[in-house]
C-alpha atoms as a PDB file:
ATOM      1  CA  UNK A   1      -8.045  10.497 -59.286  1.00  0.00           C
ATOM      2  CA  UNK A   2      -8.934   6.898 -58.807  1.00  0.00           C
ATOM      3  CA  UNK A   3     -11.560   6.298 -56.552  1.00  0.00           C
ATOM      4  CA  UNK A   4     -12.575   2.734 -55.064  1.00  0.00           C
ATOM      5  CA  UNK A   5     -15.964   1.719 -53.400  1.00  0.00           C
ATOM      6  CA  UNK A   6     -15.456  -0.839 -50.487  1.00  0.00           C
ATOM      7  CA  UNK A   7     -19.086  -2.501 -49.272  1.00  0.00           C
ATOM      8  CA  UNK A   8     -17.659  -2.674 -45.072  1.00  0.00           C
ATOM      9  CA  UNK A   9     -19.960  -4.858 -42.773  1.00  0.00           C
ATOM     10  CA  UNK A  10     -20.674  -2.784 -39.395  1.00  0.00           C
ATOM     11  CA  UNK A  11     -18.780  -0.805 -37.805  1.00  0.00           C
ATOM     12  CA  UNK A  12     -15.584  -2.532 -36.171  1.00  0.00           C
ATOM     13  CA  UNK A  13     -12.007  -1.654 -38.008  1.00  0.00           C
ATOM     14  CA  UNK A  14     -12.601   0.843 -40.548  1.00  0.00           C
ATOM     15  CA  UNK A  15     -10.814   3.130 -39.565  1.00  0.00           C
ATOM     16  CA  UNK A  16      -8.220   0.869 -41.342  1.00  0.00           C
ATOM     17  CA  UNK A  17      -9.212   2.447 -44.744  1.00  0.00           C
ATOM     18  CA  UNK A  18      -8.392   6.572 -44.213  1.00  0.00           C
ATOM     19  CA  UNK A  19      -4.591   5.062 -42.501  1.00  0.00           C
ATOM     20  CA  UNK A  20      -4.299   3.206 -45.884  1.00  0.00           C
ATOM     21  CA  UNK A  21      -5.274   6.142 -47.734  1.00  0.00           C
ATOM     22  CA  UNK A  22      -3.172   8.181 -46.378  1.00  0.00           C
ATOM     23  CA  UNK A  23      -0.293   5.938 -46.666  1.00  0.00           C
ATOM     24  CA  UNK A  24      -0.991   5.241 -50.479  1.00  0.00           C
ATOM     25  CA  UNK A  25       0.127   8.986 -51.002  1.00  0.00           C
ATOM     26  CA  UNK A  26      -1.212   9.398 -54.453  1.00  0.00           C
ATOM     27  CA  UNK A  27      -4.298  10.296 -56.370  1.00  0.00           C
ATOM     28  CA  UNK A  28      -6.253   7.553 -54.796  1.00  0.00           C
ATOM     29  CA  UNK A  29      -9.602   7.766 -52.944  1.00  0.00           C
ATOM     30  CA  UNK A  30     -10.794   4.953 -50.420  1.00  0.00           C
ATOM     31  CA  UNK A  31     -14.956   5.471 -50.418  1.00  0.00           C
ATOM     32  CA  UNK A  32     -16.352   3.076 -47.893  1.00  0.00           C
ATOM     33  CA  UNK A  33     -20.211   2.366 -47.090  1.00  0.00           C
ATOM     34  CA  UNK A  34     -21.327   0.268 -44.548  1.00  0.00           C
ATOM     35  CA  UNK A  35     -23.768  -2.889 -44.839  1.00  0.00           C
ATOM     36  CA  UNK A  36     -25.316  -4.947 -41.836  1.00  0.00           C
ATOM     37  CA  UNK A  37     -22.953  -6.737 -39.058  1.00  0.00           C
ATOM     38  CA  UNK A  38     -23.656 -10.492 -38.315  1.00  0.00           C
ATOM     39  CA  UNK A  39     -22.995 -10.873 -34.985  1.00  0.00           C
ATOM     40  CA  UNK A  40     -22.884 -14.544 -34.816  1.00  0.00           C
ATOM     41  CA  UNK A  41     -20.050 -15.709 -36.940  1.00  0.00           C
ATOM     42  CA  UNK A  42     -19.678 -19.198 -35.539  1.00  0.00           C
ATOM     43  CA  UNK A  43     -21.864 -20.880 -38.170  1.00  0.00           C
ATOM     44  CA  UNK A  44     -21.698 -20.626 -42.048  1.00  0.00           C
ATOM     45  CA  UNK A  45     -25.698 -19.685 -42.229  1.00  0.00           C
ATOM     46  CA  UNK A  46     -25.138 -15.979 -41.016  1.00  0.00           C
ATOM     47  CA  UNK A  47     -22.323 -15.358 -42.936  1.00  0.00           C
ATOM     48  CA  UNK A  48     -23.921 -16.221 -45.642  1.00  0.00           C
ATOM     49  CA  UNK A  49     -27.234 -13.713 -45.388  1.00  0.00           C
ATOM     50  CA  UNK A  50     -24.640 -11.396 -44.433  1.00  0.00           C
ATOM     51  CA  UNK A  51     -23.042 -11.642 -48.032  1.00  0.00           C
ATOM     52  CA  UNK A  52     -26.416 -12.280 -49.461  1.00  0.00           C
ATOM     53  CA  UNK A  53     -27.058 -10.051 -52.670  1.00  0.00           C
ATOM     54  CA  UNK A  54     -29.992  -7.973 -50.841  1.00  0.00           C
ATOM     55  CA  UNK A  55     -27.380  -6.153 -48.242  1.00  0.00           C
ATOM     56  CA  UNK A  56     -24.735  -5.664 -50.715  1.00  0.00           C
ATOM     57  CA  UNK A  57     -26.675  -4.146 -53.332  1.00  0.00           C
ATOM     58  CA  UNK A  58     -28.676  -1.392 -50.915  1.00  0.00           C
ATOM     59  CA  UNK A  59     -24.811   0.248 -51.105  1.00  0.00           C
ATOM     60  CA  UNK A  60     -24.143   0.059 -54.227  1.00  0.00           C
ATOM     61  CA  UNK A  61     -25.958   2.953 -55.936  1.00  0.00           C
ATOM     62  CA  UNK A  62     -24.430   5.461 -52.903  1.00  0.00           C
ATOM     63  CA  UNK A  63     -20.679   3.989 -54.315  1.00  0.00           C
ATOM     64  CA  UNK A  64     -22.050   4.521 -57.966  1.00  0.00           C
ATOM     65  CA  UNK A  65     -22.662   8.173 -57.410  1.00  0.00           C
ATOM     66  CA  UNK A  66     -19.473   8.745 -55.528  1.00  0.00           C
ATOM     67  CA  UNK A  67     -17.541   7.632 -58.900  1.00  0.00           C
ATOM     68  CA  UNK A  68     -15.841   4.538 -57.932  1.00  0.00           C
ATOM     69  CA  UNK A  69     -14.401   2.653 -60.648  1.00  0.00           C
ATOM     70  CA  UNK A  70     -14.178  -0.582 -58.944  1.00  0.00           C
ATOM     71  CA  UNK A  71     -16.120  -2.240 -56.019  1.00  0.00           C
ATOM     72  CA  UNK A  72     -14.961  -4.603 -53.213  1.00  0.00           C
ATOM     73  CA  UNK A  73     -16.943  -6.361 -50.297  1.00  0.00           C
ATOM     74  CA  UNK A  74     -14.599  -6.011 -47.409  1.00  0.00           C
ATOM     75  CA  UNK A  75     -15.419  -9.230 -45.242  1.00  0.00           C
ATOM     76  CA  UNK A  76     -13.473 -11.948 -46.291  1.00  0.00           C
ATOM     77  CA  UNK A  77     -15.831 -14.347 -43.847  1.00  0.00           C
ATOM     78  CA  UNK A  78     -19.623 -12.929 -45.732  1.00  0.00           C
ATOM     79  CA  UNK A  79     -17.788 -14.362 -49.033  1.00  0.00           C
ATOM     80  CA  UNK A  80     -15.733 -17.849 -48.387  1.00  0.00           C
ATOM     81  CA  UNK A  81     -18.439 -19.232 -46.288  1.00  0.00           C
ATOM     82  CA  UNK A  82     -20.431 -19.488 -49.892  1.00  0.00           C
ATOM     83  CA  UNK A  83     -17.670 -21.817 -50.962  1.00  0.00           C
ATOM     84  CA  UNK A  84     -15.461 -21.772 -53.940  1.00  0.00           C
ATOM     85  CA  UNK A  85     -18.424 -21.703 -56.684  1.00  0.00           C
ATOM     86  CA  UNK A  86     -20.774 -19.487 -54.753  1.00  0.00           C
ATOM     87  CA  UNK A  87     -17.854 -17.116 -53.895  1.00  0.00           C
ATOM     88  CA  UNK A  88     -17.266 -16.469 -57.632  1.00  0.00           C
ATOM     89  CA  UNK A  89     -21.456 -16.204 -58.276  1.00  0.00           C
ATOM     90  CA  UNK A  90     -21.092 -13.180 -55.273  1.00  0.00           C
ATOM     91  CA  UNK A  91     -19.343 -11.408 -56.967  1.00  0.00           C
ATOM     92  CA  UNK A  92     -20.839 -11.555 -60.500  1.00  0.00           C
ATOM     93  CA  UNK A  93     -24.343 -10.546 -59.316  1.00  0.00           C
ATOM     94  CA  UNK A  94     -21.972  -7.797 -57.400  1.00  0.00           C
ATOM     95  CA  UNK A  95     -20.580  -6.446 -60.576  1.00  0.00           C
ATOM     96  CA  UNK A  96     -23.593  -6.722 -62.215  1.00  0.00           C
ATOM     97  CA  UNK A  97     -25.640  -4.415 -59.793  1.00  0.00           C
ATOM     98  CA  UNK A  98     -22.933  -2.193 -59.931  1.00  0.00           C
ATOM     99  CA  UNK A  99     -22.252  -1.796 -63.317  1.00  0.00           C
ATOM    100  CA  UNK A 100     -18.297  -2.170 -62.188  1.00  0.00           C
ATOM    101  CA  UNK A 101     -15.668  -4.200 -62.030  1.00  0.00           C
ATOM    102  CA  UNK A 102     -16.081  -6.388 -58.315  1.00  0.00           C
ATOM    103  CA  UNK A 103     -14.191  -8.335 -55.987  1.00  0.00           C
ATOM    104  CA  UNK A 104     -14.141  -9.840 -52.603  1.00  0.00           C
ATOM    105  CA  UNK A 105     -11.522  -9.523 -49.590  1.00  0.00           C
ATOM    106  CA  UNK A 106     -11.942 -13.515 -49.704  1.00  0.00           C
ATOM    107  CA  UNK A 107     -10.576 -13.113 -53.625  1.00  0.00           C
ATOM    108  CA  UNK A 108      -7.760 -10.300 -52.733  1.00  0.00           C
ATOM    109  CA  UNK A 109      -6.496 -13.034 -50.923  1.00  0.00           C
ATOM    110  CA  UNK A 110      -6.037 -15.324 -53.367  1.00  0.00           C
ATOM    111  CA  UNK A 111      -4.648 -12.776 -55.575  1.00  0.00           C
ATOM    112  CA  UNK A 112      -2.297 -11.724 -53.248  1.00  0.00           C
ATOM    113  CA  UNK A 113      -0.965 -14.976 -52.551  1.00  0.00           C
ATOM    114  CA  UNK A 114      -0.655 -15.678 -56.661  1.00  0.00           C
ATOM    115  CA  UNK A 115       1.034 -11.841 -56.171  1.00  0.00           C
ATOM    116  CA  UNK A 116       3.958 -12.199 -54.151  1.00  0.00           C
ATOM    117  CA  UNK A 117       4.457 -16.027 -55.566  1.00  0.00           C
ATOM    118  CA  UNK A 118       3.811 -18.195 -52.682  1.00  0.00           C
ATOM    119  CA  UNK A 119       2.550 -21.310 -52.955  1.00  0.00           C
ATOM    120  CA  UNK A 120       2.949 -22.211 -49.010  1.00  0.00           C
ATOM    121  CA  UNK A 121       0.976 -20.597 -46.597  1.00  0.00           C
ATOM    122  CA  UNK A 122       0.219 -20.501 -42.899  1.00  0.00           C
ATOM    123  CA  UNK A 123      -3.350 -18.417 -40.915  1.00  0.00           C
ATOM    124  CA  UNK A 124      -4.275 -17.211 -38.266  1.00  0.00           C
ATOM    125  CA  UNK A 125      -8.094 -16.140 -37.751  1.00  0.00           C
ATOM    126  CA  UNK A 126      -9.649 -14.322 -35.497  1.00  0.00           C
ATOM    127  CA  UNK A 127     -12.584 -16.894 -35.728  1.00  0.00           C
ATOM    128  CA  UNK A 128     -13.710 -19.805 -34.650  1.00  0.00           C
ATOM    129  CA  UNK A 129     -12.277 -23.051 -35.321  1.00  0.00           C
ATOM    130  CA  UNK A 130     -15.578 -23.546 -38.119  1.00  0.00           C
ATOM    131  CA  UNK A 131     -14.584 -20.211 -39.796  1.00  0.00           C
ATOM    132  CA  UNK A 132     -11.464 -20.345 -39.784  1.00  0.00           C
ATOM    133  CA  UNK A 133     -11.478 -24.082 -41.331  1.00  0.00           C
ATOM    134  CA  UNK A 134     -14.020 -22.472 -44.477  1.00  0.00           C
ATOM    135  CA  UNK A 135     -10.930 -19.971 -45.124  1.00  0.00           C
ATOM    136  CA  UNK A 136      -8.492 -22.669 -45.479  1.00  0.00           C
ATOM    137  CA  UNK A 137     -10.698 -24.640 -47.100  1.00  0.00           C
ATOM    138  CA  UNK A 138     -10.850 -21.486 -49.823  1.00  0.00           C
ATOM    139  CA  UNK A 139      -7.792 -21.617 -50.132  1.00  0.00           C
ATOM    140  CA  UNK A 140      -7.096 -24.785 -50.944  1.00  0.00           C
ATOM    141  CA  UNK A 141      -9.687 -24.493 -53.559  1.00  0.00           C
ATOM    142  CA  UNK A 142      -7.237 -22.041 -55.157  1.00  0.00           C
ATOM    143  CA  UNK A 143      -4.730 -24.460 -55.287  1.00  0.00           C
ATOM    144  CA  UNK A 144      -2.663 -22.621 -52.035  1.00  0.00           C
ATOM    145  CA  UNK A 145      -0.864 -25.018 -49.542  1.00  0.00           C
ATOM    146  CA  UNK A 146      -2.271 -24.459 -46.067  1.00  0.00           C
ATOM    147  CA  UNK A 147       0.735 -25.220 -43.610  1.00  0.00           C
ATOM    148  CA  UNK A 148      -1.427 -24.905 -40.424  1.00  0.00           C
ATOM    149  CA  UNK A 149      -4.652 -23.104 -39.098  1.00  0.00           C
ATOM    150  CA  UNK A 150      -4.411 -21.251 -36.058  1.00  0.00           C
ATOM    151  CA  UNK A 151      -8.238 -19.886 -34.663  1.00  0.00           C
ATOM    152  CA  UNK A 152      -8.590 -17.383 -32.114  1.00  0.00           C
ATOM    153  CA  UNK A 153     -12.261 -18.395 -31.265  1.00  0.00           C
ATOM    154  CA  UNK A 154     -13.903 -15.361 -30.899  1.00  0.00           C
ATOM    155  CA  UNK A 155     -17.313 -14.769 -32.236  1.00  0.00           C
ATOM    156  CA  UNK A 156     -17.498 -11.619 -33.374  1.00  0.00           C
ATOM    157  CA  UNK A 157     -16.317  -8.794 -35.180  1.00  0.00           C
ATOM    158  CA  UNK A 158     -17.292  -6.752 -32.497  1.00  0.00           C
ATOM    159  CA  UNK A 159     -14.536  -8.712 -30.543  1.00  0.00           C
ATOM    160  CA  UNK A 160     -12.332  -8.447 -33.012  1.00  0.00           C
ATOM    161  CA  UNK A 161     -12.089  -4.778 -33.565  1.00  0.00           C
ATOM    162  CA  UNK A 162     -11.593  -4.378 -29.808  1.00  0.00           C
ATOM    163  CA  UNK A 163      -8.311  -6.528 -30.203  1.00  0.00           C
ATOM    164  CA  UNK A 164      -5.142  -4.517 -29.941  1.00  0.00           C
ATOM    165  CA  UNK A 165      -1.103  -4.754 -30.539  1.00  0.00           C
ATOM    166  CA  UNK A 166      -0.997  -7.274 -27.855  1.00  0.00           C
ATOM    167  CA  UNK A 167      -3.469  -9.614 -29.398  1.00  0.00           C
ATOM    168  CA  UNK A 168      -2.887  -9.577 -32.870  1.00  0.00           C
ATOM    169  CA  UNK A 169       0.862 -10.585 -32.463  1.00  0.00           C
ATOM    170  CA  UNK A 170       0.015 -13.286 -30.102  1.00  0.00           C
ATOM    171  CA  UNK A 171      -2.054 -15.003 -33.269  1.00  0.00           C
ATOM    172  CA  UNK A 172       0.420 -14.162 -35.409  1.00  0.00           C
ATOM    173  CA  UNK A 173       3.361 -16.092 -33.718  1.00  0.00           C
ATOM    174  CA  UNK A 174       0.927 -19.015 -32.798  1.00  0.00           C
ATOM    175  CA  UNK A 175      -0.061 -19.170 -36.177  1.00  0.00           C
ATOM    176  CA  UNK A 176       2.740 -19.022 -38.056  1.00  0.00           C
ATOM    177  CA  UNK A 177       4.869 -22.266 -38.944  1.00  0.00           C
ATOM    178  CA  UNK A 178       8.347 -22.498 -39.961  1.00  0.00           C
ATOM    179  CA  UNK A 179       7.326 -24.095 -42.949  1.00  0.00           C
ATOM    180  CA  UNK A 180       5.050 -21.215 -44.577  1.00  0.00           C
ATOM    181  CA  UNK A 181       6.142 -18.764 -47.518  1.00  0.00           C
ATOM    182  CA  UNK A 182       3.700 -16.353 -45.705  1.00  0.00           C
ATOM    183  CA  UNK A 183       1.060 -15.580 -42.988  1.00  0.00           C
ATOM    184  CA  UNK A 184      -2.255 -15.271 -43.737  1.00  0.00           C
ATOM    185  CA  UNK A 185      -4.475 -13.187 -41.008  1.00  0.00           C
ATOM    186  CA  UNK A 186      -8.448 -12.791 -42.720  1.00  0.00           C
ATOM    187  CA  UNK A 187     -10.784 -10.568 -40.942  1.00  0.00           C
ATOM    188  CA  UNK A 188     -11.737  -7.170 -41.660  1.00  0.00           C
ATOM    189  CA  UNK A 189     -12.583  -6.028 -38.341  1.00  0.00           C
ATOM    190  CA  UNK A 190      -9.249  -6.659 -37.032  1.00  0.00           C
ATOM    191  CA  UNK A 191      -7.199  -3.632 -36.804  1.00  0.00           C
ATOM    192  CA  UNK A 192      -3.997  -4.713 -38.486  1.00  0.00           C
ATOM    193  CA  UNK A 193      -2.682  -1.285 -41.000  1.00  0.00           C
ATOM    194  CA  UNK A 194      -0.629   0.262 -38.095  1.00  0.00           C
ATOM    195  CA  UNK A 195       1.356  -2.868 -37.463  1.00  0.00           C
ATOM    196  CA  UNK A 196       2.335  -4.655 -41.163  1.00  0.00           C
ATOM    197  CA  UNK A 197       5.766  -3.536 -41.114  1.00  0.00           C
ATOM    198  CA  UNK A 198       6.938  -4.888 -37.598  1.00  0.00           C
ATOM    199  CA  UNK A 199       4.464  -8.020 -37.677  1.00  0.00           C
ATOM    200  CA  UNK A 200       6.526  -8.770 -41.276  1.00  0.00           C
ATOM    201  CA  UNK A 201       9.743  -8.169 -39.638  1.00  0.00           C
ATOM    202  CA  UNK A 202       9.209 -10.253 -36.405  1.00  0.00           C
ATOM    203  CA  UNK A 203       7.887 -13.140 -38.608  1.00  0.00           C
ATOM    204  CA  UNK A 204      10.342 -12.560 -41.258  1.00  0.00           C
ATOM    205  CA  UNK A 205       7.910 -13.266 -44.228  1.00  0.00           C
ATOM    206  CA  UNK A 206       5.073 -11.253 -45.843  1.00  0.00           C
ATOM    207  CA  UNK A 207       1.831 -11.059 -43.812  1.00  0.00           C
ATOM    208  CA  UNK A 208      -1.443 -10.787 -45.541  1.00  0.00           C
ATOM    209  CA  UNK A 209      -4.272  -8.956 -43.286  1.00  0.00           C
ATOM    210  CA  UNK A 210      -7.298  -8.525 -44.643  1.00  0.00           C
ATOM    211  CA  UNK A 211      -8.061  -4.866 -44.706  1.00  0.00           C
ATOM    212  CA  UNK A 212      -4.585  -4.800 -46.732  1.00  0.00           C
ATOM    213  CA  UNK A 213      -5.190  -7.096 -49.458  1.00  0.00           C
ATOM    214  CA  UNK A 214      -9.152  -5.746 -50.074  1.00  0.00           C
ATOM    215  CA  UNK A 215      -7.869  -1.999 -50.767  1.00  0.00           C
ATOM    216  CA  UNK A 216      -5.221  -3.741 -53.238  1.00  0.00           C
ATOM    217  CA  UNK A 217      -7.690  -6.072 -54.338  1.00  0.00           C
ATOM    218  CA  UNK A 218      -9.559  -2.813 -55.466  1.00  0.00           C
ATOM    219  CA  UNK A 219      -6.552  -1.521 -57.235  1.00  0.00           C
ATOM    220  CA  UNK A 220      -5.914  -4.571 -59.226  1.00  0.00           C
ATOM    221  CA  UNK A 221      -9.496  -4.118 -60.563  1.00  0.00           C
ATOM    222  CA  UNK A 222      -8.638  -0.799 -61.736  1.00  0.00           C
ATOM    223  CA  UNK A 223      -4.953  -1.393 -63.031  1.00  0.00           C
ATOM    224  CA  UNK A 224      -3.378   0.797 -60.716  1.00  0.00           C
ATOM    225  CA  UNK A 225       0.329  -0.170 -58.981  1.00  0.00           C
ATOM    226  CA  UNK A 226       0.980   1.604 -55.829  1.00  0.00           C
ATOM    227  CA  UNK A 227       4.518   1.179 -53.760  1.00  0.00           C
ATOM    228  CA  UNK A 228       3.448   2.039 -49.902  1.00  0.00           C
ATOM    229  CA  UNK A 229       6.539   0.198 -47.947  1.00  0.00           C
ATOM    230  CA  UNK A 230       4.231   0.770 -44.745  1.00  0.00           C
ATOM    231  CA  UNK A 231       1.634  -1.521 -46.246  1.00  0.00           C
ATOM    232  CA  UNK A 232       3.808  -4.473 -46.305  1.00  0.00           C
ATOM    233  CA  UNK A 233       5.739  -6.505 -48.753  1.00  0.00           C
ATOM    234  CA  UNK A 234       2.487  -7.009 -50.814  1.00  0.00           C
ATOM    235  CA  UNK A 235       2.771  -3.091 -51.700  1.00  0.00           C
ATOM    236  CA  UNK A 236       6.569  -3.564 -52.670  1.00  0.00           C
ATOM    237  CA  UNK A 237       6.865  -6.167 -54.939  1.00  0.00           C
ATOM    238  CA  UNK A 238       7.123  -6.094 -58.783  1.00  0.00           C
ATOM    239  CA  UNK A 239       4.431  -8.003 -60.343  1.00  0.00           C
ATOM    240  CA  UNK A 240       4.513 -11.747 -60.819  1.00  0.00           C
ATOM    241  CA  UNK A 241       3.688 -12.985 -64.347  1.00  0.00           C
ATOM    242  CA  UNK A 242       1.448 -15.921 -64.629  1.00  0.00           C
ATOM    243  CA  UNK A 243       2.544 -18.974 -67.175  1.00  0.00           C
END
C-alpha cells in the first residue's frame, strides 16, 4: 500500500481525490486534510498567507500518523504566487516539517509538462487576470512556452467549485490555441476528474487540471507509475528521459 498525504485548502473540489482513487485501481491510498480557504484570490498577498508555513504545517503531523510517504499542497495558486524562488523555499520548509518527501500542485505542473514532453503550452484559469498572469509567469520560469492566457475572472474557489460541465469546457475552448502542445487548466477547486477524457478528445491534446497532476505529483515523489486511461494522457504515457 502506498499512501499519499495531500494538504487541500477549504472545502471546494475534493471530492476530486476518492474519483481519482478509485480510478487508480491499485494499492494506492489518497489521504487528504484540509487547511484554511482564502477567499480573496485576486491579489498575490492572500495567497501567499494562505501557503504560508504556519497553515501547512498544523496538517502535517495528522498526514504523518496516517503513514503517507509523500506530501503535496494541493493549491497550485497558495504556491506560484511566492514566485519561482519562494515556490521552491515552500516546499523545503514543507518537507522538512514533515519529515517526507514534498511537492506542490504549482510543481506537478511543471513536472507534468517536462512528463509528456511539451515544450508549448496554452491555460486557462479560473482566476483573475492577476492570478492567472503569476501561473504563466511560473511557468515561464521553468523554461515552458506560454502560447496564450485565458482568465475566467472569478474570485474564488468557492466559485470555482460551483462551476460545472458547462463551464469548464467553455474555458477550455477559449483558452486553448492552435499553436499549444497542451492545455493547461490550474485550480484545485475546479471539478475537472470526471471530464479528462472528453475535454482531451474535444481539444485533441493532453489537458493538465490541477487536481490531476497534484495526485501524480505525489506519485512521482514516491516512485510509483500508475496507467489510469480515465485520468488523461498524463496517466498513459511512458516516461520521458531527461538529457
Amino acid at each position: 500500500m502506498t499512501a499519499l498525504g495531500f494538504l487541500y485548502p477549504g472545502h471546494s473540489a475534493e471530492d476530486d481525490y476518492p474519483r481519482i482513487e478509485q480510478l487508480l485501481g491499485s494499492d494506492i491510498r489518497l489521504d487528504l486534510v484540509h487547511t484554511g480557504r482564502c477567499e480573496d484570490t485576486d491579489r498575490a498577498h492572500p495567497l501567499g498567507r494562505l501557503g504560508a508555513p504556519e497553515p501547512l504545517a498544523a496538517g502535517v503531523e495528522e498526514l504523518r500518523l496516517s503513514g503517507a510517504e509523500a506530501i503535496v499542497w494541493a493549491c497550485t495558486s497558495g504556491s506560484f504566487a511566492y514566485g519561482w524562488e519562494g515556490a521552491h523555499e515552500q516546499i523545503r520548509a514543507l518537507a522538512m516539517a514533515a519529515g517526507m518527501p514534498a511537492s506542490s500542485a504549482s510543481f506537478g505542473f511543471v513536472h507534468a509538462v517536462q512528463e509528456i514532453g511539451v515544450h508549448r503550452v496554452a491555460i486557462g484559469a479560473a482566476y483573475p487576470d492577476e492570478t492567472a498572469e503569476l501561473f504563466a509567469d511560473f511557468m515561464r520560469a521553468a523554461g515552458v512556452t506560454v502560447t496564450g492566457v485565458r482568465s475566467s475572472g472569478t474570485g474564488t474557489a468557492a466559485a470555482a467549485g460551483g462551476w460545472g460541465e458547462r463551464e469548464l469546457f467553455e474555458l477550455a475552448g477559449q483558452a486553448d490555441r492552435t499553436d499549444a502542445e497542451a492545455l493547461l487548466l490550474p485550480n484545485t477547486a475546479l471539478h475537472t476528474v470526471a471530464h479528462l477524457p472528453a475535454l482531451e478528445k474535444e481539444r485533441g491534446k493532453p489537458v493538465l487540471t490541477a487536481n490531476q497532476v497534484t495526485v501524480w505529483e505525489a506519485l512521482r515523489l514516491t516512485d510509483r507509475r500508475v496507467n489510469a486511461p480515465k485520468l488523461g494522457s498524463l496517466f498513459t504515457r511512458e516516461p520521458i528521459i531527461q538529457v
